[in-house]
C-alpha atoms as a PDB file:
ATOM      1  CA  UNK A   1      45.750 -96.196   4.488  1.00  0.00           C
ATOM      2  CA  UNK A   2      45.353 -99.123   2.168  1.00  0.00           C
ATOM      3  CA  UNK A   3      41.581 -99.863   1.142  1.00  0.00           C
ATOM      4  CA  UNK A   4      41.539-102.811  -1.093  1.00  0.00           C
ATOM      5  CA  UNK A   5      39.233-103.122  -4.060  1.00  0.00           C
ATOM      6  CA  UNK A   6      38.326-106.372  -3.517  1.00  0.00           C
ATOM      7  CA  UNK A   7      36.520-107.196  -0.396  1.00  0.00           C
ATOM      8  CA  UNK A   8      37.776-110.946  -0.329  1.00  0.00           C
ATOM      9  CA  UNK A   9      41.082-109.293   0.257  1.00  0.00           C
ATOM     10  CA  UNK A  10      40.451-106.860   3.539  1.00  0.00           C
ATOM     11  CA  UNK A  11      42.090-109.787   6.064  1.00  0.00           C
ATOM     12  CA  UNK A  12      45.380-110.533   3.691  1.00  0.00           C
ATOM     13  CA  UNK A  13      45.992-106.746   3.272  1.00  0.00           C
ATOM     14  CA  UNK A  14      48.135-104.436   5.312  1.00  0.00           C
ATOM     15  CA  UNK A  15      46.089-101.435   5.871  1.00  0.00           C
ATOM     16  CA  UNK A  16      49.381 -99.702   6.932  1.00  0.00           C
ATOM     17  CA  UNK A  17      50.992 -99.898   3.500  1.00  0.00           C
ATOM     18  CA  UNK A  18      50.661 -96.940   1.377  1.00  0.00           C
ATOM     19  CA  UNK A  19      49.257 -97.197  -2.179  1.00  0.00           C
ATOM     20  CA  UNK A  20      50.177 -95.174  -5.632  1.00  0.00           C
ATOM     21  CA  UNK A  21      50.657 -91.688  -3.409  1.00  0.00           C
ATOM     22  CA  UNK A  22      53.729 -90.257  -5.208  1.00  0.00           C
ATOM     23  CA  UNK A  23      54.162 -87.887  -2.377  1.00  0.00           C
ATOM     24  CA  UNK A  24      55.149 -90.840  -0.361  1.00  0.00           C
ATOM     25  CA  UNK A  25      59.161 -92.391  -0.720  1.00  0.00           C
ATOM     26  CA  UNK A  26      59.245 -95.776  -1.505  1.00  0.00           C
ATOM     27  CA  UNK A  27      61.789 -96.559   1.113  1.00  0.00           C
ATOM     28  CA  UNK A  28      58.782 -95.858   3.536  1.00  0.00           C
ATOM     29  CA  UNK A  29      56.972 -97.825   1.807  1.00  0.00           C
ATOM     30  CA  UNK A  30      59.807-100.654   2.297  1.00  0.00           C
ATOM     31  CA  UNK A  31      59.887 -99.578   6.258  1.00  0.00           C
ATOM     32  CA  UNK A  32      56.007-100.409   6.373  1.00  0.00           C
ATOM     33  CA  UNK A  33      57.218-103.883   4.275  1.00  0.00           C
ATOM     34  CA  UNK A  34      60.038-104.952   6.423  1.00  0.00           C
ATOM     35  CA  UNK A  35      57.600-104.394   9.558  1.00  0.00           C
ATOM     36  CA  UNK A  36      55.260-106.972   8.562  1.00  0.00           C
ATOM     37  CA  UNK A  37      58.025-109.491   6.956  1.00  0.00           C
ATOM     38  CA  UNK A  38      59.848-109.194  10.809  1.00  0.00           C
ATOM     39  CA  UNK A  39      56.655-110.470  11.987  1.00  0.00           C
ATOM     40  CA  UNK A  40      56.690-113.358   9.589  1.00  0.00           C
ATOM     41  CA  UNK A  41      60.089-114.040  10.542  1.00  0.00           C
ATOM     42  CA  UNK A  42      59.299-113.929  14.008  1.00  0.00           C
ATOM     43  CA  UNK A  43      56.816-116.590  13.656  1.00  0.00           C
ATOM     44  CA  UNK A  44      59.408-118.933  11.175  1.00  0.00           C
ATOM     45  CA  UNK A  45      56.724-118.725   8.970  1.00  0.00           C
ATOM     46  CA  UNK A  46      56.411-116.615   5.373  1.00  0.00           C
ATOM     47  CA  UNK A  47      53.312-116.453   3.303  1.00  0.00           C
ATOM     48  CA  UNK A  48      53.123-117.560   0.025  1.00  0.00           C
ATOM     49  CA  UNK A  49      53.021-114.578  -1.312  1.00  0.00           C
ATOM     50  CA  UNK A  50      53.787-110.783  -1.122  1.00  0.00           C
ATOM     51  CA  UNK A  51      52.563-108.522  -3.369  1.00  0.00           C
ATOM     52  CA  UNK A  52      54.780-104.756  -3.324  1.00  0.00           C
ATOM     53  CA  UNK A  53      54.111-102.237  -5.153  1.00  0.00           C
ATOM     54  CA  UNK A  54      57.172 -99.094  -5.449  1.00  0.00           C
ATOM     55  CA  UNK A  55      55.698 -96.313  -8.046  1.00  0.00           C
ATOM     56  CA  UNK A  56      58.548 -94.236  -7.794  1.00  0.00           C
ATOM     57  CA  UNK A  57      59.429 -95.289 -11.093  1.00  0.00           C
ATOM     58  CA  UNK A  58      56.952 -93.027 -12.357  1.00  0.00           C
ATOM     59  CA  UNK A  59      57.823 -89.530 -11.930  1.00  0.00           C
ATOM     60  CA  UNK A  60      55.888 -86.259 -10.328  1.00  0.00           C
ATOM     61  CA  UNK A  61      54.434 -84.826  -7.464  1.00  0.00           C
ATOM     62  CA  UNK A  62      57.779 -82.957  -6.956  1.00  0.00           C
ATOM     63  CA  UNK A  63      56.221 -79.447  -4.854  1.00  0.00           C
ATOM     64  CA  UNK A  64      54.422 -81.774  -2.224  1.00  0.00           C
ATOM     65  CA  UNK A  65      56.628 -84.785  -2.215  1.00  0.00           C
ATOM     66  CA  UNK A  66      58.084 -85.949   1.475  1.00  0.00           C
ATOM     67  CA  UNK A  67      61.695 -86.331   2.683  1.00  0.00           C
ATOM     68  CA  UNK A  68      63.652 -84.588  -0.169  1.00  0.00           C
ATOM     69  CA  UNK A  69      62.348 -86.976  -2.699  1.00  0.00           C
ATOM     70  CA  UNK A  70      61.529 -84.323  -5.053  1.00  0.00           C
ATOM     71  CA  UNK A  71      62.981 -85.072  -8.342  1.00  0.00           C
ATOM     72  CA  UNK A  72      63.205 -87.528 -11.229  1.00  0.00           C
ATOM     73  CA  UNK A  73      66.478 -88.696 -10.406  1.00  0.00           C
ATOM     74  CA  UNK A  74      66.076 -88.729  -6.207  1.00  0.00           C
ATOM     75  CA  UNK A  75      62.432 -90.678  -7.233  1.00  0.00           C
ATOM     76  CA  UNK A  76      64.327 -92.985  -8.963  1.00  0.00           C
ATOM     77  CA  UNK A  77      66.689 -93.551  -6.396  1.00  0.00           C
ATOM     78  CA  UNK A  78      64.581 -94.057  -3.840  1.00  0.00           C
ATOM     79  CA  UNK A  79      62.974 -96.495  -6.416  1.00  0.00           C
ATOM     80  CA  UNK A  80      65.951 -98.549  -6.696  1.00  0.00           C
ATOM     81  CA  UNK A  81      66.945 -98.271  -2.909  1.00  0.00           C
ATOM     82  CA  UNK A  82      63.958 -99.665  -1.727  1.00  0.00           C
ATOM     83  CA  UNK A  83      63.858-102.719  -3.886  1.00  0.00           C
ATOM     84  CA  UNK A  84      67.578-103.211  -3.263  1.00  0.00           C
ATOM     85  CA  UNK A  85      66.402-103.308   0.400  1.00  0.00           C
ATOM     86  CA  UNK A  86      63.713-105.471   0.035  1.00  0.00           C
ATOM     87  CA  UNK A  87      66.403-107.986  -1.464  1.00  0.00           C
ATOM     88  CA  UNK A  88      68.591-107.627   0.869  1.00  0.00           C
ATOM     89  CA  UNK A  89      66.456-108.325   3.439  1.00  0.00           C
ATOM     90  CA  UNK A  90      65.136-111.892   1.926  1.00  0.00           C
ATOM     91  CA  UNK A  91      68.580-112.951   0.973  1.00  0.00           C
ATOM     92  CA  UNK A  92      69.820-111.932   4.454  1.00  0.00           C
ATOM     93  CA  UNK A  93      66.812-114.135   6.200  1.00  0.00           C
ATOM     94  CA  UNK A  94      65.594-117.442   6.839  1.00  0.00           C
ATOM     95  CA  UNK A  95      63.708-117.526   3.941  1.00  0.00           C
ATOM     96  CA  UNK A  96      66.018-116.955   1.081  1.00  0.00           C
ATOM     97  CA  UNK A  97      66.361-120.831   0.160  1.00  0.00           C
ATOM     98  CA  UNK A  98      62.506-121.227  -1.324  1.00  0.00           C
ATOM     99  CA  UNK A  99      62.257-117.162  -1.701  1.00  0.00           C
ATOM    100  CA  UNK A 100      61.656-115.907  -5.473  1.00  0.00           C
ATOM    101  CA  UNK A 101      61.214-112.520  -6.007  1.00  0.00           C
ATOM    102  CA  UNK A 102      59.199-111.477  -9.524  1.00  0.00           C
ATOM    103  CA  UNK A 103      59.867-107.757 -10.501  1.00  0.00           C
ATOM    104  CA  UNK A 104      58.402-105.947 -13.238  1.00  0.00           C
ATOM    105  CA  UNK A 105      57.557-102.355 -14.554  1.00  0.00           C
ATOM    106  CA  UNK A 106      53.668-101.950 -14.759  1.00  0.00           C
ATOM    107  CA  UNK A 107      53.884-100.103 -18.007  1.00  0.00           C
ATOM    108  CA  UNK A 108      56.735 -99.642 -20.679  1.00  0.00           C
ATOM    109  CA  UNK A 109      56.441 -96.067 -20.830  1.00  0.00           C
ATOM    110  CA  UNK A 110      58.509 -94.961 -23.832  1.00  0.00           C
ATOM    111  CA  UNK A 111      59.320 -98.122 -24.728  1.00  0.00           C
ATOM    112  CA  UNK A 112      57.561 -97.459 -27.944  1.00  0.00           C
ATOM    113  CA  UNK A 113      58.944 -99.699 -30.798  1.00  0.00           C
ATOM    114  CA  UNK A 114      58.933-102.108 -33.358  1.00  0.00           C
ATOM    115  CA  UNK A 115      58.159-105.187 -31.207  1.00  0.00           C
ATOM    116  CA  UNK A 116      54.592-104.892 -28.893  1.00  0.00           C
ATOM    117  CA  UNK A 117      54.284-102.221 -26.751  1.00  0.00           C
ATOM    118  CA  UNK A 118      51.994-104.403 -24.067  1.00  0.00           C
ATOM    119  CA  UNK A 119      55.946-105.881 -23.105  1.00  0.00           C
ATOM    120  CA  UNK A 120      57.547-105.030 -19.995  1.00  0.00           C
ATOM    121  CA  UNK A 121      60.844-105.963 -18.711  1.00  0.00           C
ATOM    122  CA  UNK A 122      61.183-108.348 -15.816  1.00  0.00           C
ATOM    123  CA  UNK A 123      64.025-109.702 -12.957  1.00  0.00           C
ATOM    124  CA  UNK A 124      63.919-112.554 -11.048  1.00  0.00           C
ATOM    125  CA  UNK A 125      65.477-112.939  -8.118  1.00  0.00           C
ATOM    126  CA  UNK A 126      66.565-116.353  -6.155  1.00  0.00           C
ATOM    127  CA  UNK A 127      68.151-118.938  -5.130  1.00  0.00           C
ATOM    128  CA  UNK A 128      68.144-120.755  -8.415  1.00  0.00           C
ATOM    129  CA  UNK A 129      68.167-117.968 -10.998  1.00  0.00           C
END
């Protein structure tokens, strides 16, 4: 379960949705996602914003790690699955028109170079990008 940090956000926060527990896919995490979008879309109505968070591109965790998602490159997949999904499914729905998704990496990892290492890469995704 999902315990925010900050009270103010207990009634905007989906208890449901699992937080940085490697042990966890990401495409679950996406299932838990797409349960609470379906509502939004079942209402016509989408809030203003979504924060997601897939760690499984970070590595480890691979001798206790659920649904054969045990290794660098399956964590990775899974990584990339589930935020292919979570496009799919807001370019697929009655949102997509006014829809922007932001994604970036929370860290650079070995990105180590001549240029500052507090950079990250970033995609956006959209209707107009």
């Amino acid at each position: 379960m999902f315990h925010p940090a900050v009270t103010g956000l207990k009634d905007v926060s989906d208890i449901y949705y699992r937080e940085y527990d490697m042990k966890l896919p990401d495409y679950w995490r996406f299932k838990e996602w797409e349960r609470e979008f379906d509502q939004y879309a079942k209402k016509g109505e989408l809030t203003n914003l979504m924060l997601v968070e897939l760690p499984h591109d970070h590595f480890g965790e691979f001798g206790g790690a659920l649904d054969g998602v045990n290794t660098p490159e399956t964590q990775m997949a899974d990584n990339d699955y589930a935020l292919g999904l979570i496009t799919e499914k807001v370019a697929n729905s009655q949102f997509k028109d006014d829809t922007l998704i932001f994604v970036i990496e929370d860290d650079t990892q070995d990105g180590l170079d001549h240029v500052d290492a507090q950079r990250s890469i970033a995609y956006v995704v959209g209707p107009y990008v």
